[in-house]
Structures are given as structure tokens and as C-alpha cells.
C-alpha atoms as a PDB file:
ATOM      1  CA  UNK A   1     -13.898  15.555   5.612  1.00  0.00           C
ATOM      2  CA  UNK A   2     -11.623  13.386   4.147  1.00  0.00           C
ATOM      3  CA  UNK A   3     -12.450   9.622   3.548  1.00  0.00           C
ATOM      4  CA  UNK A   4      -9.802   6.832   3.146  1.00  0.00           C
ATOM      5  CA  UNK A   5     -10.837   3.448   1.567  1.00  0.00           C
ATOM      6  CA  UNK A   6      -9.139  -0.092   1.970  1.00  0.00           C
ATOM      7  CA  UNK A   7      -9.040  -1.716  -1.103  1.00  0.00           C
ATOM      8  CA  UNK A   8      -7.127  -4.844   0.007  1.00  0.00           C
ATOM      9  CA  UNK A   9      -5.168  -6.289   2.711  1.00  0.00           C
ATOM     10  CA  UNK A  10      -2.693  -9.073   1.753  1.00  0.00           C
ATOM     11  CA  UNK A  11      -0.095 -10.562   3.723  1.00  0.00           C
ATOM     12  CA  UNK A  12       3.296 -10.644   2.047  1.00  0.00           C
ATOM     13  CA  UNK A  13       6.994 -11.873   3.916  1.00  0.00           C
ATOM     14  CA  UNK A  14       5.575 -11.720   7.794  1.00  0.00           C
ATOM     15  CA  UNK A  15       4.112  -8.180   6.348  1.00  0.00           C
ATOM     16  CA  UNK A  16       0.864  -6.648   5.235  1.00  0.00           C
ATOM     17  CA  UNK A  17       0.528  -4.786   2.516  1.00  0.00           C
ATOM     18  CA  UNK A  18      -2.216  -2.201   2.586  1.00  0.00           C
ATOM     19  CA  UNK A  19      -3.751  -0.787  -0.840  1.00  0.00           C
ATOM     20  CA  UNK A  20      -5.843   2.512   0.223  1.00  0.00           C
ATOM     21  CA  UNK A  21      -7.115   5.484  -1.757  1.00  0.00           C
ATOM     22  CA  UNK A  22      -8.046   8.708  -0.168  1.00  0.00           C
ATOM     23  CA  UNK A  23      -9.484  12.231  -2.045  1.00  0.00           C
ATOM     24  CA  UNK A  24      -6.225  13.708  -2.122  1.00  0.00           C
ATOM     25  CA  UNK A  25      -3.626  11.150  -3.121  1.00  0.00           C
ATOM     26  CA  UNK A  26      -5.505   8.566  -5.187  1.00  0.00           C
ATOM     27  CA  UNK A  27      -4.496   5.087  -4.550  1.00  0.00           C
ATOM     28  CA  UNK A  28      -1.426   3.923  -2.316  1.00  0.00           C
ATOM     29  CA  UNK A  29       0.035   0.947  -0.384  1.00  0.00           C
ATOM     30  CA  UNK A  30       1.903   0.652   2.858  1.00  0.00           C
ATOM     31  CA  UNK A  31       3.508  -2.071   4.422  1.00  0.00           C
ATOM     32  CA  UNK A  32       3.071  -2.731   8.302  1.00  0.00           C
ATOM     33  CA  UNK A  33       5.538  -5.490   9.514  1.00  0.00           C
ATOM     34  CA  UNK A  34       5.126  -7.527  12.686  1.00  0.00           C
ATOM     35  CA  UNK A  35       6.592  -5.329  14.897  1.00  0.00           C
ATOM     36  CA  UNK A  36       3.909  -2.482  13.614  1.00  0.00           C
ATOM     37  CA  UNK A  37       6.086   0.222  11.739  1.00  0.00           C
ATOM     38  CA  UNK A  38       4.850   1.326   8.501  1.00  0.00           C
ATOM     39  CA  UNK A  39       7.062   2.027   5.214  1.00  0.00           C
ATOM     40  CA  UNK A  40       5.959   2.298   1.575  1.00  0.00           C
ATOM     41  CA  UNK A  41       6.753   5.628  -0.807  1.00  0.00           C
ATOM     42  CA  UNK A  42       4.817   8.611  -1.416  1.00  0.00           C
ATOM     43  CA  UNK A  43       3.761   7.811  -4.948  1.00  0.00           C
ATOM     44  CA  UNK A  44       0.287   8.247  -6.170  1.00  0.00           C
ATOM     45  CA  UNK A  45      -1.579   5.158  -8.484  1.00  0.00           C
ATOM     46  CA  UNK A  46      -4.995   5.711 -10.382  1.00  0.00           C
ATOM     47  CA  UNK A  47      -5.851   2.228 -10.057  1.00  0.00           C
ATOM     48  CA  UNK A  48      -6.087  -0.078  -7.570  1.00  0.00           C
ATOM     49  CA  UNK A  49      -4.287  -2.676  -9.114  1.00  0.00           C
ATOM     50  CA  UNK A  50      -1.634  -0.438 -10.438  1.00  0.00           C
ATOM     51  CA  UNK A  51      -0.782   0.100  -6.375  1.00  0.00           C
ATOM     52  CA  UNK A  52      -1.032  -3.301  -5.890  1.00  0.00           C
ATOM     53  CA  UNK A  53       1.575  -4.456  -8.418  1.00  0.00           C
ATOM     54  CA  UNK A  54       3.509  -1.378  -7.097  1.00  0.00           C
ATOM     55  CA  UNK A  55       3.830  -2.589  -3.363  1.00  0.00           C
ATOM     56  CA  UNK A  56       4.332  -6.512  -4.477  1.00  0.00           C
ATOM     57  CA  UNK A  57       7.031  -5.236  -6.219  1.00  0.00           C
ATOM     58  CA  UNK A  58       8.346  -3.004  -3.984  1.00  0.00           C
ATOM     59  CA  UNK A  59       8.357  -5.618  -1.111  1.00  0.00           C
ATOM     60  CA  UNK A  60       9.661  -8.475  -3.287  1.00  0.00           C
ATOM     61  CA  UNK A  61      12.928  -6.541  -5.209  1.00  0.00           C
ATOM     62  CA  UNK A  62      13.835  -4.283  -1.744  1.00  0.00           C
ATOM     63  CA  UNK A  63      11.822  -1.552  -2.020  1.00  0.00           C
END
């Protein structure tokens, strides 16, 4: 069984950006805007905070 964990939720632009690891692609972010769709890339962090930076970034220079 595979587990996912939330590591933070932080809203960013009318957007939330997810930071999440699971077993089999260490840690990640997503982005759900207010209309509910999901983007963010299919790279893999081994921190937390590394995703973190990754997905402020990514939001704030156009992803």
C-alpha cells in the first residue's frame, strides 16, 4: 500500500500549492487553482523544503 504525506499547504496567486511525498517519488508539489485543475512537473525533491522552493518558484517565474 502506498502512503502519500502532506507536508504543507500554502496559498500562493488565488492557488495552492501542495508539497507531498509518497514511497515512490519522494517529495513533490502541485498547484490546484480556483477552478480545481492541477499542474506542477514530474520532478522528484529529497527534501521538503527543496519542493517547496521548487513550486514557489515555479509559480512565481511561469512555471
Amino acid at each position: 500500500m502506498t502512503t502519500t504525506k502532506i507536508y504543507s499547504l500554502t496559498c500562493i496567486n488565488n492557488s495552492i500549492l501542495v508539497v507531498f511525498y509518497t514511497q515512490a517519488y519522494c517529495w513533490q508539489f502541485r498547484f490546484i487553482n480556483d477552478d480545481s485543475a492541477v499542474f506542477g512537473e514530474q520532478k522528484l525533491y529529497y527534501t521538503p523544503s527543496a519542493a517547496l522552493t521548487a513550486g514557489r518558484d515555479w509559480i512565481c517565474f511561469g512555471g
